[in-house]
PDB file of N, CA and C in Angstrom:
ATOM      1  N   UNK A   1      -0.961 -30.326 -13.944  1.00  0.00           N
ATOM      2  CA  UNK A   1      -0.478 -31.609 -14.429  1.00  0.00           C
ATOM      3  C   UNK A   1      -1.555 -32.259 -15.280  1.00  0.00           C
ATOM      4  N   UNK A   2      -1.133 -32.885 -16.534  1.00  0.00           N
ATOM      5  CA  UNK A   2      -2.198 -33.712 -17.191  1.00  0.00           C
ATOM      6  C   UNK A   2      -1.500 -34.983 -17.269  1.00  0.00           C
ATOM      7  N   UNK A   3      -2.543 -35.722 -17.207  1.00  0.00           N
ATOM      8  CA  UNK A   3      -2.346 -37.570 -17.455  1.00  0.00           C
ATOM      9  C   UNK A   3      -2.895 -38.025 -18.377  1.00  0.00           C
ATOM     10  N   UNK A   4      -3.217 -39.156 -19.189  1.00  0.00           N
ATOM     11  CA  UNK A   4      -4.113 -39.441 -19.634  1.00  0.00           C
ATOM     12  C   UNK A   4      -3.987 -40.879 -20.150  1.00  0.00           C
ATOM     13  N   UNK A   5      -4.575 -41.721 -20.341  1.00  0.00           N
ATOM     14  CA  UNK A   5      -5.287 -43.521 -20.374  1.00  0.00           C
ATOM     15  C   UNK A   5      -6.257 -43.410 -21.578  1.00  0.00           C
ATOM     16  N   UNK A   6      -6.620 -44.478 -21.975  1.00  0.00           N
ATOM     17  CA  UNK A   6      -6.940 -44.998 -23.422  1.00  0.00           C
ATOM     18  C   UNK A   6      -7.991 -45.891 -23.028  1.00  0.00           C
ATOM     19  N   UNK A   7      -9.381 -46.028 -23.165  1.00  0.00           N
ATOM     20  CA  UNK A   7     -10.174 -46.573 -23.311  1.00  0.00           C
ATOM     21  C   UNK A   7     -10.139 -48.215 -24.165  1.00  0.00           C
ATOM     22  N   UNK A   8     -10.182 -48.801 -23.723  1.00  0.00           N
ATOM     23  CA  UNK A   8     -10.278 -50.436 -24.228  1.00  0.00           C
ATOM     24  C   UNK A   8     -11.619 -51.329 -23.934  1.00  0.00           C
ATOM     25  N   UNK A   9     -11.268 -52.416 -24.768  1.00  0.00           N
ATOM     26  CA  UNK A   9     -12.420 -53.143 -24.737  1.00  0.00           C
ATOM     27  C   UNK A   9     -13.965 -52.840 -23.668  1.00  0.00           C
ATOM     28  N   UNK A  10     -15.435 -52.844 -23.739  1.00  0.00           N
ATOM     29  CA  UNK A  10     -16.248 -52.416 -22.787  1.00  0.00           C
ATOM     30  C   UNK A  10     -16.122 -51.204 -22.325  1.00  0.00           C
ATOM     31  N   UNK A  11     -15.270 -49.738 -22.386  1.00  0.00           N
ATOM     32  CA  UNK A  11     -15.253 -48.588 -22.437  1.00  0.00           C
ATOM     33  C   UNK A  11     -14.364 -48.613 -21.250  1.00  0.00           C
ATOM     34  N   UNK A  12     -13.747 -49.697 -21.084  1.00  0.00           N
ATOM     35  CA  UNK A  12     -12.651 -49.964 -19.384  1.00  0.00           C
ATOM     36  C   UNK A  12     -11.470 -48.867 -20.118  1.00  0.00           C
ATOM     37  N   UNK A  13     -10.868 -48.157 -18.644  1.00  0.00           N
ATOM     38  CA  UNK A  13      -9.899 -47.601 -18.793  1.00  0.00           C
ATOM     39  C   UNK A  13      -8.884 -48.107 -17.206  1.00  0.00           C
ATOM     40  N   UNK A  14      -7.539 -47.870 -17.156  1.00  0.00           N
ATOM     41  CA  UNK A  14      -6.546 -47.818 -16.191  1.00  0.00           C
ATOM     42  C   UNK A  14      -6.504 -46.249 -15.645  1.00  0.00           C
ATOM     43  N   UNK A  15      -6.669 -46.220 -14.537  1.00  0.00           N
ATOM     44  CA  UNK A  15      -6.625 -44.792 -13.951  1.00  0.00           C
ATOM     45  C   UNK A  15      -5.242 -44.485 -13.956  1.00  0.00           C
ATOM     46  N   UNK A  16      -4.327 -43.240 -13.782  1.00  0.00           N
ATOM     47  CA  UNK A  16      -2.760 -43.480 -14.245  1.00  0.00           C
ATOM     48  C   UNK A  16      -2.596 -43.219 -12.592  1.00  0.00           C
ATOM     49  N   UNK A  17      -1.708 -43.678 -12.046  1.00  0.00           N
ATOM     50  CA  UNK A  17      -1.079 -43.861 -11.122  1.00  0.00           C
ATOM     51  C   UNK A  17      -0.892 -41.891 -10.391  1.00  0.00           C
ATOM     52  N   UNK A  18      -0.982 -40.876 -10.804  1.00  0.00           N
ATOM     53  CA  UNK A  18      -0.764 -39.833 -10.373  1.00  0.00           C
ATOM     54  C   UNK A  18      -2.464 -39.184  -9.828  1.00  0.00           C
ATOM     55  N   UNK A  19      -3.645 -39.944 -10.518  1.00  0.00           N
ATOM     56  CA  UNK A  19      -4.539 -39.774 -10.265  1.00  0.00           C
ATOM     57  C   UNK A  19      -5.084 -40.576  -9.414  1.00  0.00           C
ATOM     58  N   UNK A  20      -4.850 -41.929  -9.141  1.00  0.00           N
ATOM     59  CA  UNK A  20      -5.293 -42.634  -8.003  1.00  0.00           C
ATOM     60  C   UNK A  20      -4.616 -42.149  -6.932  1.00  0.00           C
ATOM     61  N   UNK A  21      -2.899 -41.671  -6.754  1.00  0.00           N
ATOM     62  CA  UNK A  21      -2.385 -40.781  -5.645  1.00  0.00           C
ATOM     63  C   UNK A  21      -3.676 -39.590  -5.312  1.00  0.00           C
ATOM     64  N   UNK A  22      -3.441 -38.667  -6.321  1.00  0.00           N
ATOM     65  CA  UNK A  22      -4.292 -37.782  -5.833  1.00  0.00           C
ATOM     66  C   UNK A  22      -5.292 -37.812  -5.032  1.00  0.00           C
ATOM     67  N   UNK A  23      -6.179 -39.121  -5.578  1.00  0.00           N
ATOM     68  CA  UNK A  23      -7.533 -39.526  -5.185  1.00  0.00           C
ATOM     69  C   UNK A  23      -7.483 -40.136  -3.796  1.00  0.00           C
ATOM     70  N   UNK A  24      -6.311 -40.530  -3.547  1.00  0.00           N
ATOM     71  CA  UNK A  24      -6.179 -41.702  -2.464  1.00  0.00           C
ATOM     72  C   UNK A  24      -7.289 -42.814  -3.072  1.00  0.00           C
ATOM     73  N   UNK A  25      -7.227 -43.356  -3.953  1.00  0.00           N
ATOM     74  CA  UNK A  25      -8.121 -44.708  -4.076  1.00  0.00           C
ATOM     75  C   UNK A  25      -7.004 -45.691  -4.072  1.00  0.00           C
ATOM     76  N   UNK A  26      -8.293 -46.598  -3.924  1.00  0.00           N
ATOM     77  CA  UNK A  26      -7.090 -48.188  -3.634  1.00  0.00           C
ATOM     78  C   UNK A  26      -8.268 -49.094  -4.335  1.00  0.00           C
ATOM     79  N   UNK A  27      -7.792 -49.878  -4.922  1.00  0.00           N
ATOM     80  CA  UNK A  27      -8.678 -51.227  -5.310  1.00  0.00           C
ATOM     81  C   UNK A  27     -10.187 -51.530  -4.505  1.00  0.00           C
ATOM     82  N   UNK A  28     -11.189 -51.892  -5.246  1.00  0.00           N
ATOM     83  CA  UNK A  28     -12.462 -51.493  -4.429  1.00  0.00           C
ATOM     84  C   UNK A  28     -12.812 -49.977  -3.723  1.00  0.00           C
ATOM     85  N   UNK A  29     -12.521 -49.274  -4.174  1.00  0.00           N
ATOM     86  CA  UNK A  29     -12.649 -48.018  -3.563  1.00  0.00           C
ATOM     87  C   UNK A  29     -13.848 -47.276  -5.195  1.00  0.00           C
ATOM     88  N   UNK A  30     -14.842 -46.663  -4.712  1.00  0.00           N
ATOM     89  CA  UNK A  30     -16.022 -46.301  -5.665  1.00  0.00           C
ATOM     90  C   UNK A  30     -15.438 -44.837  -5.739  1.00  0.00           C
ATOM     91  N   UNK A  31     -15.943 -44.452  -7.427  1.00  0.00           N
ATOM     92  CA  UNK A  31     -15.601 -43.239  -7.612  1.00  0.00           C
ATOM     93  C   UNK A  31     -16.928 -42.628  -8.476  1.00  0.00           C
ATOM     94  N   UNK A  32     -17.014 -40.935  -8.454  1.00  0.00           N
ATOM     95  CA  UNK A  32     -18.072 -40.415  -9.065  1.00  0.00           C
ATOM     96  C   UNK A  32     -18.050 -39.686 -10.096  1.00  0.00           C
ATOM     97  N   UNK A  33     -18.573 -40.064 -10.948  1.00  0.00           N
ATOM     98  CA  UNK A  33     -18.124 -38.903 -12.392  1.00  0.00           C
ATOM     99  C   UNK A  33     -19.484 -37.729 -12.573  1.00  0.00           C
ATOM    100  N   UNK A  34     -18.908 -36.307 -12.133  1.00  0.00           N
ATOM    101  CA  UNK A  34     -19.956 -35.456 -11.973  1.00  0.00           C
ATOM    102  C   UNK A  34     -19.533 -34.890 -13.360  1.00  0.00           C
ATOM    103  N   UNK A  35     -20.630 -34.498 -13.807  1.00  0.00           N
ATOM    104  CA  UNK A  35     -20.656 -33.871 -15.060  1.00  0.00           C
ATOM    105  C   UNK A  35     -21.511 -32.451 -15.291  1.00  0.00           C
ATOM    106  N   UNK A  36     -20.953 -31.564 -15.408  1.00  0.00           N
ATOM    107  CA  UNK A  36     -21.818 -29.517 -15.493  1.00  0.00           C
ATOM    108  C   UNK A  36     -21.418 -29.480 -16.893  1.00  0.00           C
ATOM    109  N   UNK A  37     -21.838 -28.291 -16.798  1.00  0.00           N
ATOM    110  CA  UNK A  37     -21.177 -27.180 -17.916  1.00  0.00           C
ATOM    111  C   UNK A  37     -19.721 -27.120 -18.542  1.00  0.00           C
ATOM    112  N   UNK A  38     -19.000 -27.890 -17.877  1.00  0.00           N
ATOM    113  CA  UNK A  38     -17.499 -27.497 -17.823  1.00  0.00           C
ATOM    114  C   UNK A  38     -16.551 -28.691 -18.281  1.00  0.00           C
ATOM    115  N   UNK A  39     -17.249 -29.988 -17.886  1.00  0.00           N
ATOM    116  CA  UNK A  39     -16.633 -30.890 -18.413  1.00  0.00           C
ATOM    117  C   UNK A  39     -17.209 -32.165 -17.210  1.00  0.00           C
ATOM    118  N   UNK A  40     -16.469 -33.143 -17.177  1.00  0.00           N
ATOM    119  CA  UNK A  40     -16.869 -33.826 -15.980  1.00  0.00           C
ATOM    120  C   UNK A  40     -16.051 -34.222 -15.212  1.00  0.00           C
ATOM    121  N   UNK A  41     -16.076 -34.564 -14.280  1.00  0.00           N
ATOM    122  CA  UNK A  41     -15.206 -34.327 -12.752  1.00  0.00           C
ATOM    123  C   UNK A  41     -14.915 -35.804 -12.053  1.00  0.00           C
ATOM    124  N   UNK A  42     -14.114 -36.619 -11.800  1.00  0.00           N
ATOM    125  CA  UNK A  42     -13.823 -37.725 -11.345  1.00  0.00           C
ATOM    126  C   UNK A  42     -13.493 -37.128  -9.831  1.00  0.00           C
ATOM    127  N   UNK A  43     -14.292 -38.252  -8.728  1.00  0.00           N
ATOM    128  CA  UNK A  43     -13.794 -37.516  -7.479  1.00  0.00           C
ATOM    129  C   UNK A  43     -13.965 -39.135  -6.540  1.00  0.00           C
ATOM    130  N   UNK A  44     -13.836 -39.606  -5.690  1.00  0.00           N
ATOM    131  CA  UNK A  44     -13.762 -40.454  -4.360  1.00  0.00           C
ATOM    132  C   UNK A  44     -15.094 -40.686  -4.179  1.00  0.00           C
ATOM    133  N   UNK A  45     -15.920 -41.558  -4.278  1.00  0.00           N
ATOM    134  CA  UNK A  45     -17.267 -41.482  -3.542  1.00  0.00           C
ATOM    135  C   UNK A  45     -16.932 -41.759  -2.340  1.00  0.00           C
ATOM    136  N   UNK A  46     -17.871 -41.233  -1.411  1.00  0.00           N
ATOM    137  CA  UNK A  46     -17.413 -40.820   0.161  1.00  0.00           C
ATOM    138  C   UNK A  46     -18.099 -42.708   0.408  1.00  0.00           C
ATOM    139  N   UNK A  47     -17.240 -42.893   1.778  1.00  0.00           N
ATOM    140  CA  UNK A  47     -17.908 -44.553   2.166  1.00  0.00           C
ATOM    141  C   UNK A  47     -19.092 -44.383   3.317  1.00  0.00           C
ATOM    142  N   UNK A  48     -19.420 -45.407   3.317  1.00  0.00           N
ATOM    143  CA  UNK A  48     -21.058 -45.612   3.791  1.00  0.00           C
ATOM    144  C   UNK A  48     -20.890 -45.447   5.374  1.00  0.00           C
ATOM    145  N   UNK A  49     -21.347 -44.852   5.841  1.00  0.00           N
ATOM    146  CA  UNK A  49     -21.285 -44.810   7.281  1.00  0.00           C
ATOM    147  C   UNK A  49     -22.544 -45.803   7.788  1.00  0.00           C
ATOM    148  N   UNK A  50     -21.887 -46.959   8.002  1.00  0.00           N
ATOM    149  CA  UNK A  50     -22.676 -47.941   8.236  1.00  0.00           C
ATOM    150  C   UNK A  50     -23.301 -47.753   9.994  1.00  0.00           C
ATOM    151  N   UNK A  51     -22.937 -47.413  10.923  1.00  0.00           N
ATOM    152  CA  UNK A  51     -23.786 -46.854  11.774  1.00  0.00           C
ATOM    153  C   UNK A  51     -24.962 -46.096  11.682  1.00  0.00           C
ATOM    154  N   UNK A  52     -24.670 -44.867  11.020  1.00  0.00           N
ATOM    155  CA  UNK A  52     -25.548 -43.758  10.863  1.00  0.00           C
ATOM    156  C   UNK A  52     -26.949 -44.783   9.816  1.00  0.00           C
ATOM    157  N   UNK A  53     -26.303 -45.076   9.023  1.00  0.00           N
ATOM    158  CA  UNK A  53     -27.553 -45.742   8.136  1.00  0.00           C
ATOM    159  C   UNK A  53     -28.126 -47.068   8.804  1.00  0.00           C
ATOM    160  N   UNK A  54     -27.669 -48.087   9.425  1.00  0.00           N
ATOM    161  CA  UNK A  54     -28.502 -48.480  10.467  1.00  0.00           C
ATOM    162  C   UNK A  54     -29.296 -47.503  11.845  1.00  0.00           C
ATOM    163  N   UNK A  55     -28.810 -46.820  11.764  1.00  0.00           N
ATOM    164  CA  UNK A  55     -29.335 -45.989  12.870  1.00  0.00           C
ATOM    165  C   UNK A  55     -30.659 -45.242  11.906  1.00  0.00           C
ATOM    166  N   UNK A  56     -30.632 -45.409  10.623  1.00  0.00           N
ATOM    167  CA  UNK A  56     -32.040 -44.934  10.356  1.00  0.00           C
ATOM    168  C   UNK A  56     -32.890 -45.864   9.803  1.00  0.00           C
ATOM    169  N   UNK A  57     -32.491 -47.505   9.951  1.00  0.00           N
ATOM    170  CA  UNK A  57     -33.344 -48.284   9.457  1.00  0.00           C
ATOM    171  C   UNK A  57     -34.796 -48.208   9.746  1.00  0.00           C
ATOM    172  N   UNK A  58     -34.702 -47.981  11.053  1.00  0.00           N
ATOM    173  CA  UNK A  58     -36.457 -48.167  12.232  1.00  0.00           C
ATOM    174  C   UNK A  58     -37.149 -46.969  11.470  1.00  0.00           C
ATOM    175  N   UNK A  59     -36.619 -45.805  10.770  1.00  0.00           N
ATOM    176  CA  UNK A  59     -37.164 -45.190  10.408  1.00  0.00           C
ATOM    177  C   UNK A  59     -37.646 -45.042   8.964  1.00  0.00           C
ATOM    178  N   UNK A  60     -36.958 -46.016   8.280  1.00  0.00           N
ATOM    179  CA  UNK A  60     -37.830 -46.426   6.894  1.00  0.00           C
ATOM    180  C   UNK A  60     -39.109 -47.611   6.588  1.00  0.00           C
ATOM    181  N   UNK A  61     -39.607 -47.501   7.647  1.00  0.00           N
ATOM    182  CA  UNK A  61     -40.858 -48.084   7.155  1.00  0.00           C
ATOM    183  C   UNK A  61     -42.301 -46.896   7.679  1.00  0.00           C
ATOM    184  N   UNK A  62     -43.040 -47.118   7.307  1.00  0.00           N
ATOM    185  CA  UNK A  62     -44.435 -47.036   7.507  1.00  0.00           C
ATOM    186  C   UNK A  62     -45.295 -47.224   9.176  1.00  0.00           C
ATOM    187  N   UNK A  63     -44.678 -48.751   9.195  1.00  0.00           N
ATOM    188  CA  UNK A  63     -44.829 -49.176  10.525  1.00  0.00           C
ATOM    189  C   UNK A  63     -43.711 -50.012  10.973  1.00  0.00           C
ATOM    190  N   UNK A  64     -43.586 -50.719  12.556  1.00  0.00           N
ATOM    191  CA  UNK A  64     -42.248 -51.350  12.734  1.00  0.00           C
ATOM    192  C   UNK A  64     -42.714 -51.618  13.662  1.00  0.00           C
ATOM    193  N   UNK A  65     -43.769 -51.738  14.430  1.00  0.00           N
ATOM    194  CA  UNK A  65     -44.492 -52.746  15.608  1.00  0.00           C
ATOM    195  C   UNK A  65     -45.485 -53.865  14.944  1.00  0.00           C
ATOM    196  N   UNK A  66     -45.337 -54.583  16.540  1.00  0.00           N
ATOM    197  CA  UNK A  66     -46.450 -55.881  16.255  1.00  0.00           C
ATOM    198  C   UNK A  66     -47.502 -55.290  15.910  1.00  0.00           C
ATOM    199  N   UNK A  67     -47.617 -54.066  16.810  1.00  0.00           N
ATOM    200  CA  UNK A  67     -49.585 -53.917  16.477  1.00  0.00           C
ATOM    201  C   UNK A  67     -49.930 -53.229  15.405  1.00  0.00           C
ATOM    202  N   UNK A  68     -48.522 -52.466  14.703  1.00  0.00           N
ATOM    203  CA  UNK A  68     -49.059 -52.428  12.933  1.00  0.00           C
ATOM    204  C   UNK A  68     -48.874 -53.687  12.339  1.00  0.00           C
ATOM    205  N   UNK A  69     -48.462 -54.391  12.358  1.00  0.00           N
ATOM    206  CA  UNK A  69     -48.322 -55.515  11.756  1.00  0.00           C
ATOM    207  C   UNK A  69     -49.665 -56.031  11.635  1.00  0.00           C
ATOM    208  N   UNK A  70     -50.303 -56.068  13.071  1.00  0.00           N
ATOM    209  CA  UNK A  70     -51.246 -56.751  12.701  1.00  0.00           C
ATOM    210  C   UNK A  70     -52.675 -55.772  12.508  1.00  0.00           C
ATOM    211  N   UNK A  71     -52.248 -54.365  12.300  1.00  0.00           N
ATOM    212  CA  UNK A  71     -53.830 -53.478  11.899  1.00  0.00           C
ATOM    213  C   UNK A  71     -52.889 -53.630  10.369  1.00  0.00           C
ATOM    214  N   UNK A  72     -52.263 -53.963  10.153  1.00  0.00           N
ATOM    215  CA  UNK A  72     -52.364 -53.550   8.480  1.00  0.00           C
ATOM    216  C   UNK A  72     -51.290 -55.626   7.817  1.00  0.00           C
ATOM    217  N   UNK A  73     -52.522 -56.221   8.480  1.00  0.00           N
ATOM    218  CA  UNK A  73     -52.122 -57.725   7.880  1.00  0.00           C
ATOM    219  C   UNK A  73     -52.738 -57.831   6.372  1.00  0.00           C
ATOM    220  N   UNK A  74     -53.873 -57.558   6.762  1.00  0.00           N
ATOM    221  CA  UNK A  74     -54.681 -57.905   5.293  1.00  0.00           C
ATOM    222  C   UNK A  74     -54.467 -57.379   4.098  1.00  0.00           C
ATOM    223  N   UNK A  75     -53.672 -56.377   4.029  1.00  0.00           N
ATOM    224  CA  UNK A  75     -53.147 -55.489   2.752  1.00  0.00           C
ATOM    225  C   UNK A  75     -52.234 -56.100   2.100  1.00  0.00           C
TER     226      UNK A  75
END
């Protein structure tokens, strides 16, 4: 099947209705344009698993106690 939409003002386009089915997108829903050798690829960006990425906050710093806090105040 081919579809195809027309670029307007700011490079905005309307996705056609057989491709947002496909996609399952809905309004606010993020999408990714991968681009190879071949052409480029419109696909669903996957959603944020907001657990898992709080679950690695404690692990993006350096330090995350009082007592680094206070061996590394003066920096």
């Amino acid at each position: 099947m081919q579809t195809s939409s027309q670029l307007i003002h700011r490079n905005q386009t309307t996705l056609p209705e057989p491709v947002l089915k496909a996609l399952n997108l809905r309004e606010g829903d993020a999408i990714i344009f991968e681009i190879d050798q071949t052409g480029v690829h419109l696909r669903k960006a996957p959603s944020i698993d907001i657990p898992y990425t709080e679950a690695l906050q404690g692990t993006l710093s350096e330090w995350n106690s009082a007592a680094d806090d206070e061996a590394y105040a003066d920096l």
